[in-house]
Protein backbone atom coordinates (compact mmCIF):
# COMPACT_ATOMS: atom_id res chain seq x y z
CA UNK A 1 40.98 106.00 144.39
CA UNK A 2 39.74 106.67 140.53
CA UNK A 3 40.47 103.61 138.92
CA UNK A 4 42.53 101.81 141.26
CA UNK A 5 41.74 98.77 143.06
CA UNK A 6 38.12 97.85 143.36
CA UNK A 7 36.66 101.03 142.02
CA UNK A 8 34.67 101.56 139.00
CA UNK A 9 36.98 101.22 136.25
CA UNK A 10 37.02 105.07 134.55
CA UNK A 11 36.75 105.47 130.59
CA UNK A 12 36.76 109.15 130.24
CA UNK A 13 41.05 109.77 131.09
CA UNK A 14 40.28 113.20 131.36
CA UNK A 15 39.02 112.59 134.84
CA UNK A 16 41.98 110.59 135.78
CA UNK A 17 44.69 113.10 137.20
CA UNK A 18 46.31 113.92 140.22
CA UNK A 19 43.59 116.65 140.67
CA UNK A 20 40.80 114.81 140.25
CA UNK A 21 42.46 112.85 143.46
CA UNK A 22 42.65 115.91 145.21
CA UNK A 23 39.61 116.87 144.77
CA UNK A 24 38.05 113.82 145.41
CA UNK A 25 39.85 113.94 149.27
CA UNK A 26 38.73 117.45 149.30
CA UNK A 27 34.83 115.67 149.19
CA UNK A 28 35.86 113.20 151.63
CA UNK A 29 36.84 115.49 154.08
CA UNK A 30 33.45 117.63 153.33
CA UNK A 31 31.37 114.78 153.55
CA UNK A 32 32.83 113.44 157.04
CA UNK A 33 32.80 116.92 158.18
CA UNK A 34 36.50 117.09 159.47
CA UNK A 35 37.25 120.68 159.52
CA UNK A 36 41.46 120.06 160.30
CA UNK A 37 42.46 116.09 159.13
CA UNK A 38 45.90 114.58 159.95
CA UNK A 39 46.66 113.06 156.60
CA UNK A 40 48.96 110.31 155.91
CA UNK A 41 49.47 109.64 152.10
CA UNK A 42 51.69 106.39 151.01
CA UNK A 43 53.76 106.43 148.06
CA UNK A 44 52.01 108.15 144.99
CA UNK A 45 48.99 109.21 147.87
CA UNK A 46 52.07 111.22 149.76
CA UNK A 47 51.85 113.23 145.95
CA UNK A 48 48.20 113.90 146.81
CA UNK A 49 48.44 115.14 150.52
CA UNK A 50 50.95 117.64 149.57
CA UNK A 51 48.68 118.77 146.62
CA UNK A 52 45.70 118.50 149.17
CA UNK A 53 47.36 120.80 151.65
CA UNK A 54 49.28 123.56 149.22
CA UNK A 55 45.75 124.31 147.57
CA UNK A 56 43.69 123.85 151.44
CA UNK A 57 46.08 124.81 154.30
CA UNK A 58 42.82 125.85 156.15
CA UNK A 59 41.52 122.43 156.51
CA UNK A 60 44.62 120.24 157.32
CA UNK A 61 46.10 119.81 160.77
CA UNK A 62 49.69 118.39 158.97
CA UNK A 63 50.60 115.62 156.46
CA UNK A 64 52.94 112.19 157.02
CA UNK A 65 53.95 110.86 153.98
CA UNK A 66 55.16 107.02 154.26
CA UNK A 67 57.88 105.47 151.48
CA UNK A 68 56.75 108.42 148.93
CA UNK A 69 59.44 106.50 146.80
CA UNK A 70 62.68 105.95 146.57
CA UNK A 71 65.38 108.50 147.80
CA UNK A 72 62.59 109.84 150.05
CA UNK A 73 63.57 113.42 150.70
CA UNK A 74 64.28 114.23 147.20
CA UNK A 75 61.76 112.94 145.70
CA UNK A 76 59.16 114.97 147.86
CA UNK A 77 61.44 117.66 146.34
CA UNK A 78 60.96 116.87 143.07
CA UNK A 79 57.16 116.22 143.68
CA UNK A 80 57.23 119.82 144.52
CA UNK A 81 59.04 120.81 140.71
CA UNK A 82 56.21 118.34 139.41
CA UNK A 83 53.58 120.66 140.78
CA UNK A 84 55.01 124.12 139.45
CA UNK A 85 55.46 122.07 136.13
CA UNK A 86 51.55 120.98 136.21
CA UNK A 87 50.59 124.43 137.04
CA UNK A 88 52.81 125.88 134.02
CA UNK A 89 55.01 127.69 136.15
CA UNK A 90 57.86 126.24 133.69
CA UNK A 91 60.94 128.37 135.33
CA UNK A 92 59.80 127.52 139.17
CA UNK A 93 59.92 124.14 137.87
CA UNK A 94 62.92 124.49 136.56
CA UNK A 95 64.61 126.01 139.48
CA UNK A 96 63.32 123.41 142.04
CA UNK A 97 64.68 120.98 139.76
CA UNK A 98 68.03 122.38 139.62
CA UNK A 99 67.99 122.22 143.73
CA UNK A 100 67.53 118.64 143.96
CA UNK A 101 70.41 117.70 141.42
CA UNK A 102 72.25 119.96 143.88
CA UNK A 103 71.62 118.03 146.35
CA UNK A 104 71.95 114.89 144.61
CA UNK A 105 73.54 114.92 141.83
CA UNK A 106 72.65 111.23 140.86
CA UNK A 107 68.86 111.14 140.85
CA UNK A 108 67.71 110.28 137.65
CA UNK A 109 64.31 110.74 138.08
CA UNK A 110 64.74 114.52 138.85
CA UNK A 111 67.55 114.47 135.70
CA UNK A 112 63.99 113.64 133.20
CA UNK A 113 62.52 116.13 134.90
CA UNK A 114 64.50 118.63 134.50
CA UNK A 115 65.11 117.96 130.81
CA UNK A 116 61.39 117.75 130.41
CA UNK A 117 61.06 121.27 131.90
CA UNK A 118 64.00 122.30 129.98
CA UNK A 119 62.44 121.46 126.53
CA UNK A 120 58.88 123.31 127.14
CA UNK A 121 61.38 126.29 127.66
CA UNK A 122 63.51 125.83 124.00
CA UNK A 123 66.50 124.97 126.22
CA UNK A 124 67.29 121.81 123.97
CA UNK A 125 70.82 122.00 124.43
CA UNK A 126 70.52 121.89 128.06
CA UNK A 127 67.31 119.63 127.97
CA UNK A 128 69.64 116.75 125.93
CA UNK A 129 72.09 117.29 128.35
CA UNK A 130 70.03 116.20 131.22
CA UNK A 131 68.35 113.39 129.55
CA UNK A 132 72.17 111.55 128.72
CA UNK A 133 72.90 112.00 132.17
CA UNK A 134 69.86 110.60 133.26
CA UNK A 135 70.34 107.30 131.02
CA UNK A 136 73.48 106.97 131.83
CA UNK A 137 72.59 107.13 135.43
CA UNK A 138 69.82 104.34 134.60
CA UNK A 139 72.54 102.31 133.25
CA UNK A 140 71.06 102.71 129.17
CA UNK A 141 74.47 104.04 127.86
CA UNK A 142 72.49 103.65 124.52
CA UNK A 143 69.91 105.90 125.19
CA UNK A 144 72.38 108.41 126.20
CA UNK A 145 74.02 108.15 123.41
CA UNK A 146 71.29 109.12 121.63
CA UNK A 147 71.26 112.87 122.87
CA UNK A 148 74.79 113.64 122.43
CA UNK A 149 75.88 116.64 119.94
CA UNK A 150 72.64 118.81 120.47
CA UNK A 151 73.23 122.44 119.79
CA UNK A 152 69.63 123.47 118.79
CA UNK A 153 65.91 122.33 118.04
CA UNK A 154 67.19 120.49 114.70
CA UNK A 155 69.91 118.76 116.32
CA UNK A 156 67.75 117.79 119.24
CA UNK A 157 64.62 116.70 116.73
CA UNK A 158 67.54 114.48 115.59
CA UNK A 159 68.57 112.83 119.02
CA UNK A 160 64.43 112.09 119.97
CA UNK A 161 63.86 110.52 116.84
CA UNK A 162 67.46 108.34 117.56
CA UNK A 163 65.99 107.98 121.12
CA UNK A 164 62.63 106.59 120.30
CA UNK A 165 64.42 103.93 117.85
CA UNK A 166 66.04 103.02 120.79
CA UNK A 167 62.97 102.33 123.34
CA UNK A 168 61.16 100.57 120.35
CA UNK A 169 64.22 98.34 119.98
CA UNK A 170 64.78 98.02 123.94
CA UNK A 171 60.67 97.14 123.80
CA UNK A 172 61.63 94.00 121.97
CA UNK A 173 63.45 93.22 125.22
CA UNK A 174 61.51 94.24 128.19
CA UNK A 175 59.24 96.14 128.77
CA UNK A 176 58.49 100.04 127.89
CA UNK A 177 55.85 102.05 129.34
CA UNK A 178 53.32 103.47 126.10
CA UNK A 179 53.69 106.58 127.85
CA UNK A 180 57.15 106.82 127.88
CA UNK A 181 57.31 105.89 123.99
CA UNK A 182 54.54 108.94 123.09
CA UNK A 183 56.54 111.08 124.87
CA UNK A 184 59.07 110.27 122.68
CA UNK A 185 56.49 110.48 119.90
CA UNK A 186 55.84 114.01 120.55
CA UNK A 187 59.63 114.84 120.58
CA UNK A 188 59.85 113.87 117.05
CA UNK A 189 56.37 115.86 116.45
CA UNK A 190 54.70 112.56 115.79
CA UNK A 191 51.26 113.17 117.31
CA UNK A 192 50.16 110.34 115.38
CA UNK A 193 52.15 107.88 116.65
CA UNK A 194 51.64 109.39 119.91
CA UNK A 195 48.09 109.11 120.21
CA UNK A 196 49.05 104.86 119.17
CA UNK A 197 51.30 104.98 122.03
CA UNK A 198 48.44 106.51 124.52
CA UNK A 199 46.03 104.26 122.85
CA UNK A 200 48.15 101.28 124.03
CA UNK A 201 48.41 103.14 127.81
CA UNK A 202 44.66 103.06 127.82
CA UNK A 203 44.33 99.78 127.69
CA UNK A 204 46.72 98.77 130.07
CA UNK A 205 45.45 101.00 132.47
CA UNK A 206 48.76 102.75 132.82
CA UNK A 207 48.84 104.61 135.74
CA UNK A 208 50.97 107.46 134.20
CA UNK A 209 47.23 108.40 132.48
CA UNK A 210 46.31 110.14 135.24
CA UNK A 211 48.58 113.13 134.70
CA UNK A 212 47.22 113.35 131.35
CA UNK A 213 45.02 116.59 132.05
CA UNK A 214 47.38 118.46 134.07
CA UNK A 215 50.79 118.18 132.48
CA UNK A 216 51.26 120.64 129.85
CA UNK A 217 53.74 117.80 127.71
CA UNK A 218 50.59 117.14 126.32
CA UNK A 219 49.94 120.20 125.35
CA UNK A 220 50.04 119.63 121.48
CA UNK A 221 47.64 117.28 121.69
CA UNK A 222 44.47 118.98 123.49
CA UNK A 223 43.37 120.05 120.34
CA UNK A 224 42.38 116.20 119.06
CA UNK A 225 39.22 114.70 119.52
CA UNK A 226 40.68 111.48 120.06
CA UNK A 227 42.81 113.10 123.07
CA UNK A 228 39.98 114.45 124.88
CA UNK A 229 37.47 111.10 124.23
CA UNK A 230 40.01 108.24 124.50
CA UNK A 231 36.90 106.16 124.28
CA UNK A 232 36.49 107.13 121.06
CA UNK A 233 37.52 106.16 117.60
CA UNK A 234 41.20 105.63 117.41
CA UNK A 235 42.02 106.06 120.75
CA UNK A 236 40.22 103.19 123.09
């Protein structure tokens, strides 16, 4: 895999996404000639089959996916909402989101994820609402605290910029993934500090880079030089 393990260490993060992996099993398969493969993908590689076989069900005998993650069977189902969300289908998203707090009301991965979705839509009422209930399913009764009383896109500009205070304070702690804090960045419309926070992700290799080209949260910044060539001044 792209910058994984012993392979070439890649500098250019716009060819780092889950994609780019597809694609790249898409060659394999070419280049061993195996018209129909069985594919087995482990953990985040389970993310890849399914990708893999939604865009080429005419060259894949079936998939196995081994320990995808946690809460196996809805996570698949929110890999499913991450795919809709990568394709900008924001209200399919959405609505496979919404069927896997359904059926488990408790997953707080799928709880950011539906908040995330929620907020590309101007839902920021219901996109706060989701993230307290994910932190306080995380156990960060602090952070959820932070997106209580939001009525609109003031009040919610209000609760990121409280929420990023927090992960820079919990940061003095333990740890905090640099793209977790310029997401935060980009809820307060810092791009700024956002591209410092990916800067940081670069250079630990973070392996949330790789969804940097597909996931339209990083929309607002496309347009900076320093987003597309992280290489480049200021970011690298």
């Amino acid at each position: 895999m792209r910058n994984r393990g012993l392979s070439d260490a890649v500098t250019d993060t716009s060819k780092i996404s889950l994609q780019h992996d597809a694609d790249d099993l898409k060659a394999v398969r070419a280049h061993f000639g195996v018209e129909q493969p069985d594919l087995i993908g482990f953990s985040y590689l389970g993310k890849i089959v399914v990708l893999y076989a939604i865009q080429h069900p005419d060259h894949v005998n079936r998939i196995v996916q081994l320990g995808p993650v946690a809460r196996k069977l809805f996570q698949i189902q929110t890999n499913l909402g991450d795919l809709y969300q990568d394709a900008h289908q924001v209200d399919r998203a959405i609505e496979q989101y919404r069927k896997v707090v359904e059926m488990d009301p408790n997953f707080a991965n799928v709880r950011f994820k539906l908040g995330g979705a929620s907020k590309e839509k101007g839902m920021y009422r219901e996109a706060a609402a989701e993230w307290h209930k994910a932190n306080l399913l995380e156990n960060d009764p602090e952070g959820a605290a932070a997106w209580e009383n939001v009525i609109d896109e003031a009040s919610f500009r209000r609760a990121a910029a409280r929420y990023l205070a927090h992960l820079k304070e919990l940061s003095k702690r333990q740890y905090v993934s640099p793209i977790d804090l310029a997401h935060s960045a980009l809820d307060v419309q810092d791009k700024e500090q956002a591209l410092v926070w990916l800067e940081e992700a670069y250079r630990e290799r973070t392996s949330g880079l790789r969804y940097l080209k597909m996931s339209p949260a990083w929309d607002p910044l496309r347009s900076d030089p320093r987003f597309q060539d992280p290489s480049g001044p200021g970011l690298g």
